[in-house]
C-alpha atoms as a PDB file:
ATOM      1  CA  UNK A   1     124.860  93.501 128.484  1.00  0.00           C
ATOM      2  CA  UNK A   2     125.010  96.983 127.658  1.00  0.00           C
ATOM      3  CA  UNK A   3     121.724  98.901 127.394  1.00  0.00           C
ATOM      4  CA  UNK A   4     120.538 102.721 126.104  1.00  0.00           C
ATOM      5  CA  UNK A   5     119.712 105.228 128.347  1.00  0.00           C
ATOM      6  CA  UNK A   6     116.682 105.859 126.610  1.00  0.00           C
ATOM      7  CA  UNK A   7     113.650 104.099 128.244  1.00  0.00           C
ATOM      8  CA  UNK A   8     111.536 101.275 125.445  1.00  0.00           C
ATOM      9  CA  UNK A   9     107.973 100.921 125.354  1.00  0.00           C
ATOM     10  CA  UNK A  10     106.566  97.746 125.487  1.00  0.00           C
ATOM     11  CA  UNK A  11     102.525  96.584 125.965  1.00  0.00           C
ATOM     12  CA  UNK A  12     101.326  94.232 128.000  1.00  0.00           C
ATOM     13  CA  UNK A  13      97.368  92.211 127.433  1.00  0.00           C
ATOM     14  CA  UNK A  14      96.342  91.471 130.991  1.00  0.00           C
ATOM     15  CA  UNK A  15      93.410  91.585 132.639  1.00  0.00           C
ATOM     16  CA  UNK A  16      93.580  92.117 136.269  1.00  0.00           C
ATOM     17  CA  UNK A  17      94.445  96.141 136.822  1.00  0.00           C
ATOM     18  CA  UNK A  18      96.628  95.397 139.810  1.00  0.00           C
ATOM     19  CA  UNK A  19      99.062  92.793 137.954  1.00  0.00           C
ATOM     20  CA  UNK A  20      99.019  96.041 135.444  1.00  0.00           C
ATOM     21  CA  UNK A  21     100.033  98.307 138.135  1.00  0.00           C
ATOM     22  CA  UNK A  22     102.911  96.407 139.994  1.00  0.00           C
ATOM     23  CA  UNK A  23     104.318  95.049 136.561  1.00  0.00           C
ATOM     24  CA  UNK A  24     104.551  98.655 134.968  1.00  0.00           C
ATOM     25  CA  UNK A  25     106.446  99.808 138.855  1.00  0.00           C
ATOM     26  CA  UNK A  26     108.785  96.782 137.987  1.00  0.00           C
ATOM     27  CA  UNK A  27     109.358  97.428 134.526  1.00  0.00           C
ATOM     28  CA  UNK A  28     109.608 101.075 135.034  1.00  0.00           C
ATOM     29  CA  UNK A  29     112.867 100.742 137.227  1.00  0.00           C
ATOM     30  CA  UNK A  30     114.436  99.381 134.596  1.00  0.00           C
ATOM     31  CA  UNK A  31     114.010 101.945 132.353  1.00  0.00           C
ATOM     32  CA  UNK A  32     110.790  99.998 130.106  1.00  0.00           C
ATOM     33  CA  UNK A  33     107.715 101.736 129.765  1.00  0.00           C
ATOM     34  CA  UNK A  34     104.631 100.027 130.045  1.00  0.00           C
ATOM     35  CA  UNK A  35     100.970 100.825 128.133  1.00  0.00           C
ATOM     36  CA  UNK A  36      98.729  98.199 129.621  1.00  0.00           C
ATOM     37  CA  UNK A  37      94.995  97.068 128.035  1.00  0.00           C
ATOM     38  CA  UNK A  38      92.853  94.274 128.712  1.00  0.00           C
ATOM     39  CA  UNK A  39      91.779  92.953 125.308  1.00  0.00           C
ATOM     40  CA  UNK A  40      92.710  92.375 121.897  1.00  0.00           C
ATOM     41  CA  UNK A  41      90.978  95.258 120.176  1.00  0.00           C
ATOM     42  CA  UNK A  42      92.768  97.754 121.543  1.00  0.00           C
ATOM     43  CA  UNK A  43      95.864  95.851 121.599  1.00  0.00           C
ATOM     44  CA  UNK A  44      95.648  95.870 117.881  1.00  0.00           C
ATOM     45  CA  UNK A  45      94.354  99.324 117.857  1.00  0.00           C
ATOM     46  CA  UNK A  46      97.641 100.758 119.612  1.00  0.00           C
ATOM     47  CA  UNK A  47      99.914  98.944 117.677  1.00  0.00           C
ATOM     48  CA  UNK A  48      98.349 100.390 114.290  1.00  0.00           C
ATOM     49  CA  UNK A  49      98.227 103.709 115.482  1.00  0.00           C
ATOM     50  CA  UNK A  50     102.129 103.683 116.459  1.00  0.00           C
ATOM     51  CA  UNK A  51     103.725 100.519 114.802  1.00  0.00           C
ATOM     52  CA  UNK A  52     106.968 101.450 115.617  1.00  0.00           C
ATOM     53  CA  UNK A  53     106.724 102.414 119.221  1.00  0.00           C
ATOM     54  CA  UNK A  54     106.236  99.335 121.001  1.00  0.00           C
ATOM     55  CA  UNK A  55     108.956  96.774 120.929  1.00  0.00           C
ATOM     56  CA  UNK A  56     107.656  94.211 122.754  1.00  0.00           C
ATOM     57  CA  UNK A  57     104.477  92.418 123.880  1.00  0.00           C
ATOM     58  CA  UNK A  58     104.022  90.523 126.519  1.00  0.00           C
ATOM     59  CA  UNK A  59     100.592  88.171 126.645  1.00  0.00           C
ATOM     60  CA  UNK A  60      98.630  87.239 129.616  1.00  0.00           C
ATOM     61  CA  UNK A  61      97.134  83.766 128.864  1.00  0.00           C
ATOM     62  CA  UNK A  62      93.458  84.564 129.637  1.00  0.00           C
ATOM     63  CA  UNK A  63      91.823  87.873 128.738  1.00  0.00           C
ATOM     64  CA  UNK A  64      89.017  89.362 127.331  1.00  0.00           C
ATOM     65  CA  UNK A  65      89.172  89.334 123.278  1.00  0.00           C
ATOM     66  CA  UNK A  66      87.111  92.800 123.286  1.00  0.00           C
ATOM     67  CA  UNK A  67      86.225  95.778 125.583  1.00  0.00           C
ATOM     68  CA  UNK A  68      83.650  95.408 128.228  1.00  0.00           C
ATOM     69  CA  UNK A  69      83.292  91.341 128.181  1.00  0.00           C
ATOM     70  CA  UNK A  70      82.214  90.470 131.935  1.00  0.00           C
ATOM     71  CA  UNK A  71      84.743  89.220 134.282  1.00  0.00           C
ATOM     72  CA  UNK A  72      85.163  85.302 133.683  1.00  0.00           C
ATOM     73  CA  UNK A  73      84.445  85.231 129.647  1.00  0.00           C
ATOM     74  CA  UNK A  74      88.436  85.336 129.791  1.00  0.00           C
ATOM     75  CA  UNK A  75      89.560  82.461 127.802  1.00  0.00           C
ATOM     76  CA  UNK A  76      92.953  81.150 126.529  1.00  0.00           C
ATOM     77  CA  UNK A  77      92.107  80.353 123.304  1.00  0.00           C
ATOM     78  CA  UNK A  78      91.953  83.937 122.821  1.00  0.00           C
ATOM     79  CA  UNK A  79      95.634  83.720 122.429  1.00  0.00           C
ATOM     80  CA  UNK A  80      95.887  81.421 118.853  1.00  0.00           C
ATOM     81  CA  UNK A  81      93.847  84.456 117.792  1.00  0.00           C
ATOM     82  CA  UNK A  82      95.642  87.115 119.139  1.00  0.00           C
ATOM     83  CA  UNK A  83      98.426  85.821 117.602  1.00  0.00           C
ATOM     84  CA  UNK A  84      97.955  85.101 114.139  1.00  0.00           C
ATOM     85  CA  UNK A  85      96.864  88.627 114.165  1.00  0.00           C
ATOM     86  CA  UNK A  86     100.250  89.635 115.788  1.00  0.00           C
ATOM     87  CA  UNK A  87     101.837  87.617 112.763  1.00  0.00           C
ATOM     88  CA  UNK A  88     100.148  89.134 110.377  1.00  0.00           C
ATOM     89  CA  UNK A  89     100.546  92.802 111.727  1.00  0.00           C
ATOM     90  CA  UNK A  90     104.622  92.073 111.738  1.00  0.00           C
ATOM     91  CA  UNK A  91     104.243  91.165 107.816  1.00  0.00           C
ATOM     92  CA  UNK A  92     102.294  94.056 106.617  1.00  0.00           C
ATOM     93  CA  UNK A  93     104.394  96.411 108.357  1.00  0.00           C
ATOM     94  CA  UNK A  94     107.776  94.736 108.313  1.00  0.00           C
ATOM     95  CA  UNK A  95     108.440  94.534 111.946  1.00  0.00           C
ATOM     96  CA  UNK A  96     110.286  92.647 114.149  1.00  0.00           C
ATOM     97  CA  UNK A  97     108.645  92.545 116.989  1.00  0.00           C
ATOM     98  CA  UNK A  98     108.644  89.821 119.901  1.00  0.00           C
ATOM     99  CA  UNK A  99     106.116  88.729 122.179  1.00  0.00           C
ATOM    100  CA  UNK A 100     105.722  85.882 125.176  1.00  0.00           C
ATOM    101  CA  UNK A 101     103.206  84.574 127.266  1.00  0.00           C
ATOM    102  CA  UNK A 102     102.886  85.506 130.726  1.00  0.00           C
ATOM    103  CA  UNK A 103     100.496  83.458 133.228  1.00  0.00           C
ATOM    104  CA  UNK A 104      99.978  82.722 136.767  1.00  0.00           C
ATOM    105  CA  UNK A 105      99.250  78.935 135.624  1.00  0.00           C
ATOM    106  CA  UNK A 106     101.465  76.065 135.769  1.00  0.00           C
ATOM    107  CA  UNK A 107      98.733  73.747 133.843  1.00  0.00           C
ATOM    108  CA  UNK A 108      98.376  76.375 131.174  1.00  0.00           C
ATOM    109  CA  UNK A 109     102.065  76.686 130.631  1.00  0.00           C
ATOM    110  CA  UNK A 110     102.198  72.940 129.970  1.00  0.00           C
ATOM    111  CA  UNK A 111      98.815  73.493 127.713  1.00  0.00           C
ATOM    112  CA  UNK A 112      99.955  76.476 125.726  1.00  0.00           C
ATOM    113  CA  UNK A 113     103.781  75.532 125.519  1.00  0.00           C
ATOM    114  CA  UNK A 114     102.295  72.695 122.505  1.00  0.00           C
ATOM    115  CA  UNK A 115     100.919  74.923 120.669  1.00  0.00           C
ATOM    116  CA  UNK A 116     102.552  78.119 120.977  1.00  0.00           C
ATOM    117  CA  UNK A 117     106.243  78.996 119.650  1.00  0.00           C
ATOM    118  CA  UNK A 118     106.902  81.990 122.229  1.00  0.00           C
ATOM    119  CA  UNK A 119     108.265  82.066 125.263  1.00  0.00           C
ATOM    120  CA  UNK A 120     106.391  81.263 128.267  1.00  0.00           C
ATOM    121  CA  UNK A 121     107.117  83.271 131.718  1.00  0.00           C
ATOM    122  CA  UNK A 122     105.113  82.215 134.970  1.00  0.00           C
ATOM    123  CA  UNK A 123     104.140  84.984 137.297  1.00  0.00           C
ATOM    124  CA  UNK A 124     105.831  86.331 139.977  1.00  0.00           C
ATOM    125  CA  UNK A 125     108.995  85.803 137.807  1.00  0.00           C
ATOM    126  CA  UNK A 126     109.275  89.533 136.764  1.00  0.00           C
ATOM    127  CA  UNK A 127     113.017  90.230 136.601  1.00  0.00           C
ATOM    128  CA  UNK A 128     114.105  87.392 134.238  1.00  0.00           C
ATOM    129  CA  UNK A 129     110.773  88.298 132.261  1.00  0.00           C
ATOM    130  CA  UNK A 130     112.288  91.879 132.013  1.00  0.00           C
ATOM    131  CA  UNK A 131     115.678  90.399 131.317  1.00  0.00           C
ATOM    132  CA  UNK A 132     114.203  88.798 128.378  1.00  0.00           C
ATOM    133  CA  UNK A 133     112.711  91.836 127.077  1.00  0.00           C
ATOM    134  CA  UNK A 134     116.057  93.829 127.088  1.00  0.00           C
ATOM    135  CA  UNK A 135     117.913  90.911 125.258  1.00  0.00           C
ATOM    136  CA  UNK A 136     115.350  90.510 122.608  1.00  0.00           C
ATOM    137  CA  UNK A 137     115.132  94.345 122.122  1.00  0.00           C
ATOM    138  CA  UNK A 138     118.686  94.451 121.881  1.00  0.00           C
ATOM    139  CA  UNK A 139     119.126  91.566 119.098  1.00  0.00           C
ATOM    140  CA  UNK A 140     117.614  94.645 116.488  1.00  0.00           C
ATOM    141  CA  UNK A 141     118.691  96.886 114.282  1.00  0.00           C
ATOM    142  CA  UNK A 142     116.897 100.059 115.955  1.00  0.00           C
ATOM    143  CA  UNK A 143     118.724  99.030 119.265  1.00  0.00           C
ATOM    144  CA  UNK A 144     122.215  98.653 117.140  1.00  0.00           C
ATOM    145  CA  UNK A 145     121.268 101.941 115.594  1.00  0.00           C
ATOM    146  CA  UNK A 146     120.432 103.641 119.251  1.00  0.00           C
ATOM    147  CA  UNK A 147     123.367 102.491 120.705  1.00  0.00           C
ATOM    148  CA  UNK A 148     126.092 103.527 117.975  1.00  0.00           C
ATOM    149  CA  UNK A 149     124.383 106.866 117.284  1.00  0.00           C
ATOM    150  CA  UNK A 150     122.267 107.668 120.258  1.00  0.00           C
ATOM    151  CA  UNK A 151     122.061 111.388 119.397  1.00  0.00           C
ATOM    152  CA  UNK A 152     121.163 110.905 115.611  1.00  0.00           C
ATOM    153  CA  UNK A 153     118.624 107.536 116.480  1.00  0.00           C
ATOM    154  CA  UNK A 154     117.246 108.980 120.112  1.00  0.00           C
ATOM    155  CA  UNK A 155     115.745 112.474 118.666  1.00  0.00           C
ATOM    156  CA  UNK A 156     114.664 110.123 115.082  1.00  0.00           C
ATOM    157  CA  UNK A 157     112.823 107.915 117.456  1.00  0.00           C
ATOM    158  CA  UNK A 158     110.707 110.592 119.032  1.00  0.00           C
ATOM    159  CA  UNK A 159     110.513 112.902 116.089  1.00  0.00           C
ATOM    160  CA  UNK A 160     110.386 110.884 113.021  1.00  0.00           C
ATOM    161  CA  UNK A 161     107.633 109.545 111.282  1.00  0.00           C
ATOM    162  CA  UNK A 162     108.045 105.838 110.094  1.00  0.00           C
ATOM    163  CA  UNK A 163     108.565 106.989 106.750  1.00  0.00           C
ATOM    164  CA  UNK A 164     111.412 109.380 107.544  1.00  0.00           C
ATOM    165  CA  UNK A 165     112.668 106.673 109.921  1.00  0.00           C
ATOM    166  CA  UNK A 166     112.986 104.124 107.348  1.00  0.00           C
ATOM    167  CA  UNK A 167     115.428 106.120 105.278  1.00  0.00           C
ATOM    168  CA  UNK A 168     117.566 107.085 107.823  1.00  0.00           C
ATOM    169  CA  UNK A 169     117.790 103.709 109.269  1.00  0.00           C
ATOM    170  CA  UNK A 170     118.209 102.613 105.967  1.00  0.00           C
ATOM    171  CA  UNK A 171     121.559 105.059 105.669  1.00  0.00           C
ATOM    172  CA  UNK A 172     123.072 104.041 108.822  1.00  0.00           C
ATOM    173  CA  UNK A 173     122.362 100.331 108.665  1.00  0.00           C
ATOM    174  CA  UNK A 174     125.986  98.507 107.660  1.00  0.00           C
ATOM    175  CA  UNK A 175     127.141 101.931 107.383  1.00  0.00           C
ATOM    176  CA  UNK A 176     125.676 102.363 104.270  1.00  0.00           C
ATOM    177  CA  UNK A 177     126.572 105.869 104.142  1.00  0.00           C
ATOM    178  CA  UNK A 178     130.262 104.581 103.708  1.00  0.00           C
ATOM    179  CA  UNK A 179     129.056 102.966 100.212  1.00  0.00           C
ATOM    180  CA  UNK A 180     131.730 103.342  97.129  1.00  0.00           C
ATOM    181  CA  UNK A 181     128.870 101.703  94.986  1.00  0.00           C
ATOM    182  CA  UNK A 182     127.470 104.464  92.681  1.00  0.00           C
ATOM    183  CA  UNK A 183     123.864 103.767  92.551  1.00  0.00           C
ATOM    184  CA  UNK A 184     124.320 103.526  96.729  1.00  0.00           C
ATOM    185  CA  UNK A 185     125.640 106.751  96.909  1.00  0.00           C
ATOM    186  CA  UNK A 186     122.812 108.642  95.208  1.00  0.00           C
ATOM    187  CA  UNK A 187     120.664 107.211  97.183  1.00  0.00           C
ATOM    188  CA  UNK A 188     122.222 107.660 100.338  1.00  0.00           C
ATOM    189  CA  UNK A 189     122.275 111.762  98.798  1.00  0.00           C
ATOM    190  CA  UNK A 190     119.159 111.490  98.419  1.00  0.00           C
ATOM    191  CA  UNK A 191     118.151 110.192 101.631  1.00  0.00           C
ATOM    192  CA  UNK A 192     120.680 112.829 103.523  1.00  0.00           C
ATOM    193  CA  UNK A 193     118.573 115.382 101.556  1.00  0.00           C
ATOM    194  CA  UNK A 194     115.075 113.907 102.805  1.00  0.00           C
ATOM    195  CA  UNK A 195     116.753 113.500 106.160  1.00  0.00           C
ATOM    196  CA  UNK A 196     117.827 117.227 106.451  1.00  0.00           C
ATOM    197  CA  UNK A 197     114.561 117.926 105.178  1.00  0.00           C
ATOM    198  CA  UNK A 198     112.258 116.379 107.634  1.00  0.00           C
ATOM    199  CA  UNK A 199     114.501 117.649 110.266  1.00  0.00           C
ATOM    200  CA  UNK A 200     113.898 121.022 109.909  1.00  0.00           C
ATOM    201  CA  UNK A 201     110.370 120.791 109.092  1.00  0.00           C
ATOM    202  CA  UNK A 202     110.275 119.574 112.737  1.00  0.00           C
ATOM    203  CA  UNK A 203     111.867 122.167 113.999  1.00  0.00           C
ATOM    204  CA  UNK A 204     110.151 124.625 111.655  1.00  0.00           C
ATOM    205  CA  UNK A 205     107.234 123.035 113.519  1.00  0.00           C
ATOM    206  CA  UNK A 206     107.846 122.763 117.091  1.00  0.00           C
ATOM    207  CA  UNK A 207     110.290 125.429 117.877  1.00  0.00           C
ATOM    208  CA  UNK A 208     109.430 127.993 114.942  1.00  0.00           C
ATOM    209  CA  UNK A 209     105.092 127.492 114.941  1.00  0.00           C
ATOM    210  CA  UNK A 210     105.086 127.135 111.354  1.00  0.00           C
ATOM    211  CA  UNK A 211     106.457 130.948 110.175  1.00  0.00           C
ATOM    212  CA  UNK A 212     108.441 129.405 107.675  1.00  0.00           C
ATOM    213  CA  UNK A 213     105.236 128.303 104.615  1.00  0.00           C
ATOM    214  CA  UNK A 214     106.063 124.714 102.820  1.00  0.00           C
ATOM    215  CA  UNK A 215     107.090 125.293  99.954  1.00  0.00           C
ATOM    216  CA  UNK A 216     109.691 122.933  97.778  1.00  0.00           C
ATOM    217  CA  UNK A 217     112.523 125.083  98.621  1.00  0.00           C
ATOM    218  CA  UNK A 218     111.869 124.941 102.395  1.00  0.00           C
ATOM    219  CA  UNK A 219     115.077 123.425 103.265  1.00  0.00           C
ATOM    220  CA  UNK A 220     116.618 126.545 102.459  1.00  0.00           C
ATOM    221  CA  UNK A 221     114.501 128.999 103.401  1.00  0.00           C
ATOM    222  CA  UNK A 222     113.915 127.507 107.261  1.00  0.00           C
ATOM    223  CA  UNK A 223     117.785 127.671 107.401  1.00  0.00           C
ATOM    224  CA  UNK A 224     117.956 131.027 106.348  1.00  0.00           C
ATOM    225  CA  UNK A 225     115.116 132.317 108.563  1.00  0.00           C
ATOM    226  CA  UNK A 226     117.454 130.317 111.501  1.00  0.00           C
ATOM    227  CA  UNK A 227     120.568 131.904 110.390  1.00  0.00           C
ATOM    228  CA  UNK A 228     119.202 135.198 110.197  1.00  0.00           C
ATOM    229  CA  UNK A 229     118.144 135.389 113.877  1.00  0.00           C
ATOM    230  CA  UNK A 230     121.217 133.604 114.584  1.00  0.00           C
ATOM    231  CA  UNK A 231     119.570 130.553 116.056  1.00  0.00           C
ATOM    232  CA  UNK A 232     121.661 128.090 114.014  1.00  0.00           C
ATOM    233  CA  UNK A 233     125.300 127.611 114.736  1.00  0.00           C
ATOM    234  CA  UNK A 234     127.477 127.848 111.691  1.00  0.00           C
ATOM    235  CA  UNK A 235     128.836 124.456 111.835  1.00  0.00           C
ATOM    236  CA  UNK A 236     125.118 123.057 111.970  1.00  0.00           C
ATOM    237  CA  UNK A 237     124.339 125.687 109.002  1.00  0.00           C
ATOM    238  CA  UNK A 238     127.384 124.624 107.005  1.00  0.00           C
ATOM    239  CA  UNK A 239     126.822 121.095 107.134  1.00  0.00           C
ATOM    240  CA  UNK A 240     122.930 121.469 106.032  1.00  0.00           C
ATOM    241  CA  UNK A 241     123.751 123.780 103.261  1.00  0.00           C
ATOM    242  CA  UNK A 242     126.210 121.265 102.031  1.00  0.00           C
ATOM    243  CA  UNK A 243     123.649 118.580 102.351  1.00  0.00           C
ATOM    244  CA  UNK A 244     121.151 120.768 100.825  1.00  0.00           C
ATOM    245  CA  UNK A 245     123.185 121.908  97.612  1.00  0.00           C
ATOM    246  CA  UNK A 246     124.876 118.589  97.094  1.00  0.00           C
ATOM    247  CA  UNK A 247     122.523 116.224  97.682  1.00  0.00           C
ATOM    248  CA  UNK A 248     120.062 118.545  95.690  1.00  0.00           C
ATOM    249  CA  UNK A 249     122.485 118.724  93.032  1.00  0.00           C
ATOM    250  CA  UNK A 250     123.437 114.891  92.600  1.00  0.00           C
ATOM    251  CA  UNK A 251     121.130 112.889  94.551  1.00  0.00           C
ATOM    252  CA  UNK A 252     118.393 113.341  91.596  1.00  0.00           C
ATOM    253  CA  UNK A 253     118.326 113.233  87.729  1.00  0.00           C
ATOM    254  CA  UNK A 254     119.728 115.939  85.792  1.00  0.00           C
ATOM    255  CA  UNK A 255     121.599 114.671  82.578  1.00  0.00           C
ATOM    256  CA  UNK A 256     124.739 117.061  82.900  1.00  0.00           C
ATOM    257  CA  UNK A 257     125.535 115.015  86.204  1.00  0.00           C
ATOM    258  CA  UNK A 258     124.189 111.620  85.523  1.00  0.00           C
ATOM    259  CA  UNK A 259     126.225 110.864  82.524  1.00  0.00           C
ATOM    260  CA  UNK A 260     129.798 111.527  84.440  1.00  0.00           C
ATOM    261  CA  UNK A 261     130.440 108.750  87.530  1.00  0.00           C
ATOM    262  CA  UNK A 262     133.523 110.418  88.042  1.00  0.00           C
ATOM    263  CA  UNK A 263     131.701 113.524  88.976  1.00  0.00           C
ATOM    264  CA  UNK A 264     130.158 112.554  91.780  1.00  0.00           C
ATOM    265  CA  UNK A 265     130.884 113.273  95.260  1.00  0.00           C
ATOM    266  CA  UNK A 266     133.078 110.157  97.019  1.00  0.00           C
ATOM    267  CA  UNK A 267     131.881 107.693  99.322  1.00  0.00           C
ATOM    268  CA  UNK A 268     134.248 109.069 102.081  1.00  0.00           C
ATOM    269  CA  UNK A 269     132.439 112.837 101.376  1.00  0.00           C
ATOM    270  CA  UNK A 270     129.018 110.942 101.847  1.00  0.00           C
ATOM    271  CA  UNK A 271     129.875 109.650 104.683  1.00  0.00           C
ATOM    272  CA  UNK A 272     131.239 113.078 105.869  1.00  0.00           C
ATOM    273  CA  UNK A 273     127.914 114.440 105.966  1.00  0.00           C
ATOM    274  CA  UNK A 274     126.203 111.787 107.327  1.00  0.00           C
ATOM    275  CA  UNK A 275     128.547 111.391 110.168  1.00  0.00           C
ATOM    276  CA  UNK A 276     128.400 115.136 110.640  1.00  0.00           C
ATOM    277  CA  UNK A 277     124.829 114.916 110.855  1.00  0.00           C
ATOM    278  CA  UNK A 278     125.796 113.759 114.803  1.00  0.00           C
ATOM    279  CA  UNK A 279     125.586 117.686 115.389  1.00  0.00           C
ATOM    280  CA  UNK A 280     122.970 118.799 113.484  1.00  0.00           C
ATOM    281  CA  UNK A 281     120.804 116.484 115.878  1.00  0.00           C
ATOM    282  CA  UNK A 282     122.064 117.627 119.062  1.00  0.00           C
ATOM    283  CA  UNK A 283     121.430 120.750 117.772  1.00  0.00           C
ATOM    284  CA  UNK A 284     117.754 119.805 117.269  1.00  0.00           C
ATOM    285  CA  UNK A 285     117.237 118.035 120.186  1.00  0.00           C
ATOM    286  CA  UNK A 286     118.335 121.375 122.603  1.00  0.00           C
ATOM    287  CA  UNK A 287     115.817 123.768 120.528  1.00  0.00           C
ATOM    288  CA  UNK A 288     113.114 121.315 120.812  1.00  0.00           C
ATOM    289  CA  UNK A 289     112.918 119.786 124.338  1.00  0.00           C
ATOM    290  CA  UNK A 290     113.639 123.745 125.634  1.00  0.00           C
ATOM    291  CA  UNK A 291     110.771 125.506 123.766  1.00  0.00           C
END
């Protein structure tokens, strides 16, 4: 199976620190990245400070259900906890995200494998463990997404927040952005505008340190400030002007253009700009990771 380039974070609940350390060597060879902890708290703690960067868990089946418990108050049940909580995390925030159970005991596979619904790995069984990881991150849409537009979806994944994530996921899902449906297409204007938007407030961010002030007419006047000391190209330029003055334009309510269907832009120019949105990202990627 084909995989991205770009490397996946994943978690792992385990409590002995030199299980931690070999499985993150492992995992890191094939390209996952690996934030260990050895209780729940913080398990939960990291997943609510970045609920979209981890795409997988994997579950030791004894560990300590909060920081600092002495060394043998490790207990399996800890698990049925650990994972309604899991459960209920994926629901409030819409996730998809798998987990298994990973254990150096044969009794407490047998034990947990009644009254769990995950998978259940034994130790010392890292590579199909790993396989299993890269198959069930691969069954989503944001590996889909990476993997047909790695330069649009690799610099989103690093840059965006989850808001600004969601709508252009959203776009690009089914190729969206392709829609003939009229009430599709101004939203996917709209979301090309919020897109183009919370691009270059990133770069008005990390490359420019903030010289351009928010304001609502940022979008233009961060391009302009770029143009004028010629660090835009003029295709990148070009296609977020368009963006900016047709998606502005039609993609919210004015009654001259709302009352006229046949006015607004087609499908096939929607999906113009968003393809050509390919380049505006590269763009943004090479000012950001060289500054």
């Amino acid at each position: 199976m084909s995989r991205p380039d770009k490397a996946i974070n994943i978690l792992l609940y385990e409590d002995k620190p030199d299980y931690s350390a070999s499985f993150r060597t492992t995992a890191q060879k094939q390209r996952i990245l690996t934030k260990a902890t050895d209780n729940a708290d913080e398990l939960l703690e990291l997943l609510k400070s970045s609920p979209r960067k981890y795409v997988f868990i994997v579950l030791d089946a004894r560990a300590f259900m909060h920081e600092g418990q002495a060394v043998g108050t490790e207990d399996e049940m800890n698990l049925i906890k650990i994972i309604q909580d899991l459960e209920e995390f994926k629901r409030q925030n819409h996730l998809t995200l798998p987990y298994c159970i990973n254990t150096g005991f044969a009794d407490l596979k047998l034990r947990l494998s009644n009254k769990v619904s995950c998978p259940i790995f034994e130790k010392g069984n890292e590579a199909e463990l790993i396989d299993h990881i890269w198959i069930e991150y691969m069954r989503t849409d944001d590996a889909k997404l990476l993997m047909e537009h790695p330069e649009i979806f690799g610099f989103a994944t690093d840059h965006f927040d989850d808001a600004a994530y969601a709508v252009l996921a959203n776009l690009f899902t089914g190729k969206k952005y392709l829609s003939l449906n009229i009430a599709q297409r101004v939203n996917n204007l709209a979301a090309l505008r919020r897109t183009a938007e919370h691009l270059m407030d990133i770069i008005n961010n990390d490359y420019l340190g903030n010289v351009v002030p928010p304001s609502g007419s940022r979008l233009n006047d961060i391009t302009a400030y770029l143009n004028l000391n010629q660090d835009i190209p003029v295709h990148v330029f070009s296609t977020v002007t368009s963006i900016r003055k047709i998606a502005g334009y039609f993609g919210s309510h004015t009654p001259s253009t709302s009352q006229e269907i046949a006015a607004y832009p087609s499908g096939e120019l929607i999906g113009g700009l968003a393809s050509s949105l390919k380049d505006v990202f590269i763009w943004a990627h090479t000012l950001c990771s060289h500054h």
